[in-house]
PDB file of N, CA and C in Angstrom:
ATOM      1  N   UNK A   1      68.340 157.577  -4.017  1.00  0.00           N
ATOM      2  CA  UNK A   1      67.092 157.779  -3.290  1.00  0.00           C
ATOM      3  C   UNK A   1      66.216 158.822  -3.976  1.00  0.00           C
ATOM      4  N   UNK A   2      64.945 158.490  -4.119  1.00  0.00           N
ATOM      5  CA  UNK A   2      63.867 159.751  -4.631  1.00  0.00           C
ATOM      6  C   UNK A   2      62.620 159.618  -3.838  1.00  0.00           C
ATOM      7  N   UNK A   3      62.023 160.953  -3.552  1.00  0.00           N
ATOM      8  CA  UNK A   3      61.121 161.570  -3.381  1.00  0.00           C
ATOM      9  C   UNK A   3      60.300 163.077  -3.887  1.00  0.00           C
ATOM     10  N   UNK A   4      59.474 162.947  -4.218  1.00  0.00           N
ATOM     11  CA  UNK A   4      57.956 161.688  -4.198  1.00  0.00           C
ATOM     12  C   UNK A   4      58.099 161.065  -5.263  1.00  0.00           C
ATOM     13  N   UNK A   5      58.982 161.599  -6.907  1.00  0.00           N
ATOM     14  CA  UNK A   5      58.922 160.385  -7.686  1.00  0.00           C
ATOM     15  C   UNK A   5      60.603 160.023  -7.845  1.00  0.00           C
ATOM     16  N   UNK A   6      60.369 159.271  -9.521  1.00  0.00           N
ATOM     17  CA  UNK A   6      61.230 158.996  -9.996  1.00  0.00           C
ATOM     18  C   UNK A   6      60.921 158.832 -11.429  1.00  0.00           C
ATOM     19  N   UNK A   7      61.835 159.242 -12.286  1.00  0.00           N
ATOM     20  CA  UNK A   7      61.225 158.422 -13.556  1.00  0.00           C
ATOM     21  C   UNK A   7      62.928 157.423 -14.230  1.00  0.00           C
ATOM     22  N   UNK A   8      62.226 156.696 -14.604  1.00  0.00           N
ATOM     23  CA  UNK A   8      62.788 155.379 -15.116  1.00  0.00           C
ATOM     24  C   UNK A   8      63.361 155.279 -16.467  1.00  0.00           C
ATOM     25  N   UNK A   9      64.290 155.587 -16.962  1.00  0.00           N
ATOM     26  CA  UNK A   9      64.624 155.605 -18.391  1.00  0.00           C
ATOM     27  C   UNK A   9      65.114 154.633 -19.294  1.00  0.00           C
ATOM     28  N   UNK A  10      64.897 154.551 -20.206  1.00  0.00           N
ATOM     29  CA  UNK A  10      65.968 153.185 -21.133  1.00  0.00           C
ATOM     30  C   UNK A  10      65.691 153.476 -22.482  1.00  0.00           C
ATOM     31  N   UNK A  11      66.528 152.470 -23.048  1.00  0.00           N
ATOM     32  CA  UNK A  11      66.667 152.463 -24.443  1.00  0.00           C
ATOM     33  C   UNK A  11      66.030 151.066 -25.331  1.00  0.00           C
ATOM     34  N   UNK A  12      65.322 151.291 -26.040  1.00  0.00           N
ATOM     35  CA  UNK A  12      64.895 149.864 -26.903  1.00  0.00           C
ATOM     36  C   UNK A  12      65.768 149.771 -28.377  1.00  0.00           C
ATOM     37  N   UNK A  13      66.619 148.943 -28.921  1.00  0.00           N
ATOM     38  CA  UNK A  13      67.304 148.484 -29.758  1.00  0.00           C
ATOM     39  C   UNK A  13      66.453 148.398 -30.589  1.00  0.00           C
ATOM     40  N   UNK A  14      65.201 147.810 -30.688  1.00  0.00           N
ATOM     41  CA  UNK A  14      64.102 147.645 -31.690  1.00  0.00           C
ATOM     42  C   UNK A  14      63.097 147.418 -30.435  1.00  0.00           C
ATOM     43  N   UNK A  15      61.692 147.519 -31.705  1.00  0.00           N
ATOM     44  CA  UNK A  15      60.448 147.858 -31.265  1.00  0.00           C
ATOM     45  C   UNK A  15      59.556 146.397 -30.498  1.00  0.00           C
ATOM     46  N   UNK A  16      58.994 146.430 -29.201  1.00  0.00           N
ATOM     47  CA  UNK A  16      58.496 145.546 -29.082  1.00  0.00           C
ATOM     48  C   UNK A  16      57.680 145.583 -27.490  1.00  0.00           C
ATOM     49  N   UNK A  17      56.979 144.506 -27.511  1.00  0.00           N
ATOM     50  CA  UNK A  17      56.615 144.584 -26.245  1.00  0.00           C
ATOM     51  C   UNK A  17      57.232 144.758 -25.237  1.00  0.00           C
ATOM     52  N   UNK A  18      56.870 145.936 -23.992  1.00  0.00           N
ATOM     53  CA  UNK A  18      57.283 146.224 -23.099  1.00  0.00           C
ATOM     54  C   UNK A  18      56.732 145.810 -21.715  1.00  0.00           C
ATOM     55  N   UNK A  19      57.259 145.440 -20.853  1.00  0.00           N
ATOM     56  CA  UNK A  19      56.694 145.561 -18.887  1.00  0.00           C
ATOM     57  C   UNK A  19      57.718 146.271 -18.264  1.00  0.00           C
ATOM     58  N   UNK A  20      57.061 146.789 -17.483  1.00  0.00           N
ATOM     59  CA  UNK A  20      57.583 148.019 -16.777  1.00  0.00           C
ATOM     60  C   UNK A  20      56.645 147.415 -15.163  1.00  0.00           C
ATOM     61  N   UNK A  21      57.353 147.148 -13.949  1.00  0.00           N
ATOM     62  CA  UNK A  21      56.978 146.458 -12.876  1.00  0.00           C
ATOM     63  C   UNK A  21      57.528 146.925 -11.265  1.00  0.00           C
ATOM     64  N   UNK A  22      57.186 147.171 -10.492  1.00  0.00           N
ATOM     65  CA  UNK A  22      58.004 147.548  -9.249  1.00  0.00           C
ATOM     66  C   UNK A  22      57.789 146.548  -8.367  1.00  0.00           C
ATOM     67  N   UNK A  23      58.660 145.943  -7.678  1.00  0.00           N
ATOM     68  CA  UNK A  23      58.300 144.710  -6.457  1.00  0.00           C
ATOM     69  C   UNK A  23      59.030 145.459  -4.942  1.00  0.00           C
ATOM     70  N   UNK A  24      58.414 145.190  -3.790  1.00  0.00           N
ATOM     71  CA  UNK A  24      58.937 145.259  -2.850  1.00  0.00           C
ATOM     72  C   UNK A  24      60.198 144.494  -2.658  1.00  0.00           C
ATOM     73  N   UNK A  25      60.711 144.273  -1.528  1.00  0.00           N
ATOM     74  CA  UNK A  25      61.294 143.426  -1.243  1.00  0.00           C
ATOM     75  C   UNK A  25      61.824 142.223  -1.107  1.00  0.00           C
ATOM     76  N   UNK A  26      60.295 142.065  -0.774  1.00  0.00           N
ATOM     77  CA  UNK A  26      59.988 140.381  -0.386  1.00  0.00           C
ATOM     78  C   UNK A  26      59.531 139.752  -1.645  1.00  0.00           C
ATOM     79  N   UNK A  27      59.321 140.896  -2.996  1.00  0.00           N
ATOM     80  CA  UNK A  27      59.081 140.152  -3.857  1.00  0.00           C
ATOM     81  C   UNK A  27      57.645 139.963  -4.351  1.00  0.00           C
ATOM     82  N   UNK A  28      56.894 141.207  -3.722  1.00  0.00           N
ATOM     83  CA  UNK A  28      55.701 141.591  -4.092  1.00  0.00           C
ATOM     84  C   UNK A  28      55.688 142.123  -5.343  1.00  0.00           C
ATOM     85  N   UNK A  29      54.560 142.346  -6.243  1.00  0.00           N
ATOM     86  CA  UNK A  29      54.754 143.586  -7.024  1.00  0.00           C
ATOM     87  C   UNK A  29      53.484 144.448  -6.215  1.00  0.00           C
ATOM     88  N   UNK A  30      54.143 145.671  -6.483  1.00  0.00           N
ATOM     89  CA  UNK A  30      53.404 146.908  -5.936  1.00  0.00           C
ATOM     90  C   UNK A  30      53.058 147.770  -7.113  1.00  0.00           C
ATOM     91  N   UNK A  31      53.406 147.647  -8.182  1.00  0.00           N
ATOM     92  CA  UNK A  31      52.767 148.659  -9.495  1.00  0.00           C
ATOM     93  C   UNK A  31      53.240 148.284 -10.917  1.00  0.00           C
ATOM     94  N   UNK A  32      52.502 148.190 -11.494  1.00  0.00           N
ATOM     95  CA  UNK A  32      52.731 147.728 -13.332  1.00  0.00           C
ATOM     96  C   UNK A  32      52.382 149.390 -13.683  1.00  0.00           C
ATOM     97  N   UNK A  33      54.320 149.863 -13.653  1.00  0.00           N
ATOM     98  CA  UNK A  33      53.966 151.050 -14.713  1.00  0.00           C
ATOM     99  C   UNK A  33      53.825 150.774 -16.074  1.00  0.00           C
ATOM    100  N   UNK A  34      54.005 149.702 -16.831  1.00  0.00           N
ATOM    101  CA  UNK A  34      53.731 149.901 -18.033  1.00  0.00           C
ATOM    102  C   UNK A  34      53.604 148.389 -18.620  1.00  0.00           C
ATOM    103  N   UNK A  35      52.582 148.297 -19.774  1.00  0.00           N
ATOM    104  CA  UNK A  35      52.884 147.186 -20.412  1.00  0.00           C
ATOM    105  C   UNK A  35      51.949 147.255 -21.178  1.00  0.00           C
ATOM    106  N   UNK A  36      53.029 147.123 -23.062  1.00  0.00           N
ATOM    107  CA  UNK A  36      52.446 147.374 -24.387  1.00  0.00           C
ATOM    108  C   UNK A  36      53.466 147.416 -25.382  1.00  0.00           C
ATOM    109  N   UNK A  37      53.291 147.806 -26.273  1.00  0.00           N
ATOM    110  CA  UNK A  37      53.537 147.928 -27.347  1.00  0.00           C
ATOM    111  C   UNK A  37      54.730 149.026 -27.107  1.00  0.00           C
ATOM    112  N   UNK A  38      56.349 149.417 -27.655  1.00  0.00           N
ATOM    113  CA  UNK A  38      56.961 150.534 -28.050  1.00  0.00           C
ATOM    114  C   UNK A  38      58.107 150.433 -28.954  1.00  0.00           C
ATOM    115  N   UNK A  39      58.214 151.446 -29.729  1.00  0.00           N
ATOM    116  CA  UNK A  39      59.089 151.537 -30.989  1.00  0.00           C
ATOM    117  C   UNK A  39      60.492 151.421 -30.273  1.00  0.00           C
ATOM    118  N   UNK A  40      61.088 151.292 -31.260  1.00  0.00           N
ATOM    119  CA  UNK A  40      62.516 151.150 -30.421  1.00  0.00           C
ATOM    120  C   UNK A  40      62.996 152.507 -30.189  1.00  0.00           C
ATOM    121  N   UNK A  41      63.730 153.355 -29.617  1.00  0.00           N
ATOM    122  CA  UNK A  41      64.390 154.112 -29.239  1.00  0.00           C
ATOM    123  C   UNK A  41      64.138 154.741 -27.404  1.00  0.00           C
ATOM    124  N   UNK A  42      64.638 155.755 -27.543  1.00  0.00           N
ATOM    125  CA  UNK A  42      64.447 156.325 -25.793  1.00  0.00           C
ATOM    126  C   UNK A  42      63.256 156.297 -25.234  1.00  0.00           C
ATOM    127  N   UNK A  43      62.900 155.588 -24.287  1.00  0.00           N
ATOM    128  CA  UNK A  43      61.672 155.932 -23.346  1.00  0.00           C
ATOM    129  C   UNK A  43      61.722 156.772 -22.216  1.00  0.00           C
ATOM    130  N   UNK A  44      61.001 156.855 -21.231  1.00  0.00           N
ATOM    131  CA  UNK A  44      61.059 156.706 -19.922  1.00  0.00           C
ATOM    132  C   UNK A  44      59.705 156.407 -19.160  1.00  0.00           C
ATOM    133  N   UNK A  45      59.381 156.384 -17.758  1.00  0.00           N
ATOM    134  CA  UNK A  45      58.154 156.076 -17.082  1.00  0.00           C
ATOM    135  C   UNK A  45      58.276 156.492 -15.846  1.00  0.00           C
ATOM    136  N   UNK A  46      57.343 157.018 -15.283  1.00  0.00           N
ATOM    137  CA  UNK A  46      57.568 157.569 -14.169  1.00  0.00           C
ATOM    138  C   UNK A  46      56.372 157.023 -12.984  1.00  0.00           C
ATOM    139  N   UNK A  47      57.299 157.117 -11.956  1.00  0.00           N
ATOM    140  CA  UNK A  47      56.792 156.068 -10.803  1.00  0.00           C
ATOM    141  C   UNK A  47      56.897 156.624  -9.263  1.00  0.00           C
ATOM    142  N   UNK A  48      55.593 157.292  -9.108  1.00  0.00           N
ATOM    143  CA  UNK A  48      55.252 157.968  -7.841  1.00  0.00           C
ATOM    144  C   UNK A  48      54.430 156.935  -6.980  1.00  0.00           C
ATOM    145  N   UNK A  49      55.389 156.254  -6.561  1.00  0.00           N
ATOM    146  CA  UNK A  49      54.752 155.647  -4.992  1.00  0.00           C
ATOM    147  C   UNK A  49      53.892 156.364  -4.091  1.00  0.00           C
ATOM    148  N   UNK A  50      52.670 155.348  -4.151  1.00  0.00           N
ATOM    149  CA  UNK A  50      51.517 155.920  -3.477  1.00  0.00           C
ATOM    150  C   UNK A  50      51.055 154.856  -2.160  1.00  0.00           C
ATOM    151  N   UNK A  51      50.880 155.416  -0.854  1.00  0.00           N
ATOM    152  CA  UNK A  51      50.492 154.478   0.292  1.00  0.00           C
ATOM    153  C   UNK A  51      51.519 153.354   0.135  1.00  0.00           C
ATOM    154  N   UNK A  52      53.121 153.856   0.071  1.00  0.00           N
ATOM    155  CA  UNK A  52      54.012 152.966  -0.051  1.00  0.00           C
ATOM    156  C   UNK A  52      55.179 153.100   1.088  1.00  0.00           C
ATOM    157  N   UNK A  53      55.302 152.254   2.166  1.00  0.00           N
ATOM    158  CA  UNK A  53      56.568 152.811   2.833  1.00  0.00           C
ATOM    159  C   UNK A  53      57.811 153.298   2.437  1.00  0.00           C
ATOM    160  N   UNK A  54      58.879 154.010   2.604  1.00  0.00           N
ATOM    161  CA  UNK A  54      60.309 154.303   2.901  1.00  0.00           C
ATOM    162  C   UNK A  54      60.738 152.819   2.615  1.00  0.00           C
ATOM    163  N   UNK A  55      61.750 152.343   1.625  1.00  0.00           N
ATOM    164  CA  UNK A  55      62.487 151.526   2.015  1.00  0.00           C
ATOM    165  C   UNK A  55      63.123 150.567   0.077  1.00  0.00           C
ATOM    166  N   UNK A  56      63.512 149.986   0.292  1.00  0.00           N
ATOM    167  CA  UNK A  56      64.162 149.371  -1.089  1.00  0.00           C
ATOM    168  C   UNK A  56      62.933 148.398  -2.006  1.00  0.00           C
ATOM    169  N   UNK A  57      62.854 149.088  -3.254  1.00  0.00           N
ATOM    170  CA  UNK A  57      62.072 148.490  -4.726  1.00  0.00           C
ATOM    171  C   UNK A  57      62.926 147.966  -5.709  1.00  0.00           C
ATOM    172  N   UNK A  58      62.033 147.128  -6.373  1.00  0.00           N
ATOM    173  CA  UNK A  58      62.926 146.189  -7.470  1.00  0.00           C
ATOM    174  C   UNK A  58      62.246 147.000  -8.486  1.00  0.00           C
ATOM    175  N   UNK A  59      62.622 147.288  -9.925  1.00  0.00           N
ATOM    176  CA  UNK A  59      62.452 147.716 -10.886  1.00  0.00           C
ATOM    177  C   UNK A  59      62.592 146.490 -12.007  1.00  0.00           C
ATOM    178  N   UNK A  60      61.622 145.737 -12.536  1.00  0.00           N
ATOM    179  CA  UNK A  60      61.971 144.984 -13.359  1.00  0.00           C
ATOM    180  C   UNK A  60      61.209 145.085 -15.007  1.00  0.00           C
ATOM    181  N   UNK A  61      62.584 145.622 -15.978  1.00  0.00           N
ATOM    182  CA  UNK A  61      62.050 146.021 -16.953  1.00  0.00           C
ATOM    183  C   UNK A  61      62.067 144.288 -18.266  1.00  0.00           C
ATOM    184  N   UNK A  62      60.858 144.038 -18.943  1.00  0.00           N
ATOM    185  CA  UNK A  62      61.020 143.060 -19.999  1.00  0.00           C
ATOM    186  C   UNK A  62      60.676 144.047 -20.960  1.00  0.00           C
ATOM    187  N   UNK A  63      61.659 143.701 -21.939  1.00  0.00           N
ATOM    188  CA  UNK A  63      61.392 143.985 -23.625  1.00  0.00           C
ATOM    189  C   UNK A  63      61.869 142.474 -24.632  1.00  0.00           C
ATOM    190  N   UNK A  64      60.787 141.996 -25.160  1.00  0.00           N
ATOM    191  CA  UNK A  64      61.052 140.779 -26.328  1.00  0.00           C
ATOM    192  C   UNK A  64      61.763 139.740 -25.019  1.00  0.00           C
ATOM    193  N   UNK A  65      63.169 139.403 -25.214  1.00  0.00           N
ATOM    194  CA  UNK A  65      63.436 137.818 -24.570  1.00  0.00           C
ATOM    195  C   UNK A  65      64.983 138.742 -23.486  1.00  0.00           C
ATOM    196  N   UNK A  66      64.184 139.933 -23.343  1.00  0.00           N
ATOM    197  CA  UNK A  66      65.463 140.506 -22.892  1.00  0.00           C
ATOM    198  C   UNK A  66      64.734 141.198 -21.326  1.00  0.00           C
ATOM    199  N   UNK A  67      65.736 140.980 -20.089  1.00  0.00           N
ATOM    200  CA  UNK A  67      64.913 141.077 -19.003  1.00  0.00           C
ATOM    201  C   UNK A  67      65.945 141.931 -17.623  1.00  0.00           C
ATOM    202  N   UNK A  68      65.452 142.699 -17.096  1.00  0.00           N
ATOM    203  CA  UNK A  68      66.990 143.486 -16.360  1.00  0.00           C
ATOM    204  C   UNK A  68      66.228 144.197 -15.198  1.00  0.00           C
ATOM    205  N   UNK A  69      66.892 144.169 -14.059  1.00  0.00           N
ATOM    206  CA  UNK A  69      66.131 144.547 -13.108  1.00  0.00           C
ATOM    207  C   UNK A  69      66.863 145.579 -12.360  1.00  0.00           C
ATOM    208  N   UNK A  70      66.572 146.634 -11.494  1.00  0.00           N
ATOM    209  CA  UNK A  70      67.531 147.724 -10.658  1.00  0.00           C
ATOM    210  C   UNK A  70      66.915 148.073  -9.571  1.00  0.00           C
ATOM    211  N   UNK A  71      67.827 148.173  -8.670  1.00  0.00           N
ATOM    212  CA  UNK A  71      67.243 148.914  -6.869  1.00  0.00           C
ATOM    213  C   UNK A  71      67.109 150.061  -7.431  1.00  0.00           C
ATOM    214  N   UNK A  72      65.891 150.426  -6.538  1.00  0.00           N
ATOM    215  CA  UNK A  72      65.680 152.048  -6.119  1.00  0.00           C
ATOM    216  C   UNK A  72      65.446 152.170  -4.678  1.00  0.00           C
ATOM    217  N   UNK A  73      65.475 153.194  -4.189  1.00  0.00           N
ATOM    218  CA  UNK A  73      65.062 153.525  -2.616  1.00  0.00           C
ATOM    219  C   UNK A  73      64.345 154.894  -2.647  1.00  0.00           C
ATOM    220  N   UNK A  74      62.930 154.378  -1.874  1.00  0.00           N
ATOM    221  CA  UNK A  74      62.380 155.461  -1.576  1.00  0.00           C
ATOM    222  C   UNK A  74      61.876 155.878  -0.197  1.00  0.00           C
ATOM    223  N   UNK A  75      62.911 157.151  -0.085  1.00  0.00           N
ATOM    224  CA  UNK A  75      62.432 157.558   1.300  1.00  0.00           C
ATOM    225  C   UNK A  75      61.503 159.008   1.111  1.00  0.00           C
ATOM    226  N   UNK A  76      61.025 158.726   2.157  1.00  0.00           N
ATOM    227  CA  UNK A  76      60.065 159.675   2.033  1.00  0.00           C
ATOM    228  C   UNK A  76      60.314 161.093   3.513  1.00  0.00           C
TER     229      UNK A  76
END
């Protein structure tokens, strides 16, 4: 659980286009933290929910043909 943020970390194997995405529940998206261009190695992104209820987000990261998604919970 985090409040008020969170930041999001990973690793790129090699360099390439990135999305960085948060969905509600139901499968909304509620925020495109990121999407572009990055070299390969450590990132991170950080993601302060704004006019967002308390309750469970999807995190869905794409790099190249590679795609991975994680719960977060934010209570407030």
């Amino acid at each position: 659980p985090f409040n008020p943020s969170t930041t999001i970390s990973y690793f790129l194997s090699v360099s390439g286009r990135v999305i960085v995405t948060v969905y509600d529940i139901l499968g909304r998206r509620v925020a495109a933290l990121l999407e572009g261009f990055q070299d390969a190695g450590f990132h991170s992104v950080s993601f302060q929910p704004e006019n967002l209820p308390s309750g469970v987000y999807v995190v869905r990261l794409t790099a190249r043909s590679f795609t991975t998604t994680t719960k977060i919970i934010y209570s407030k």
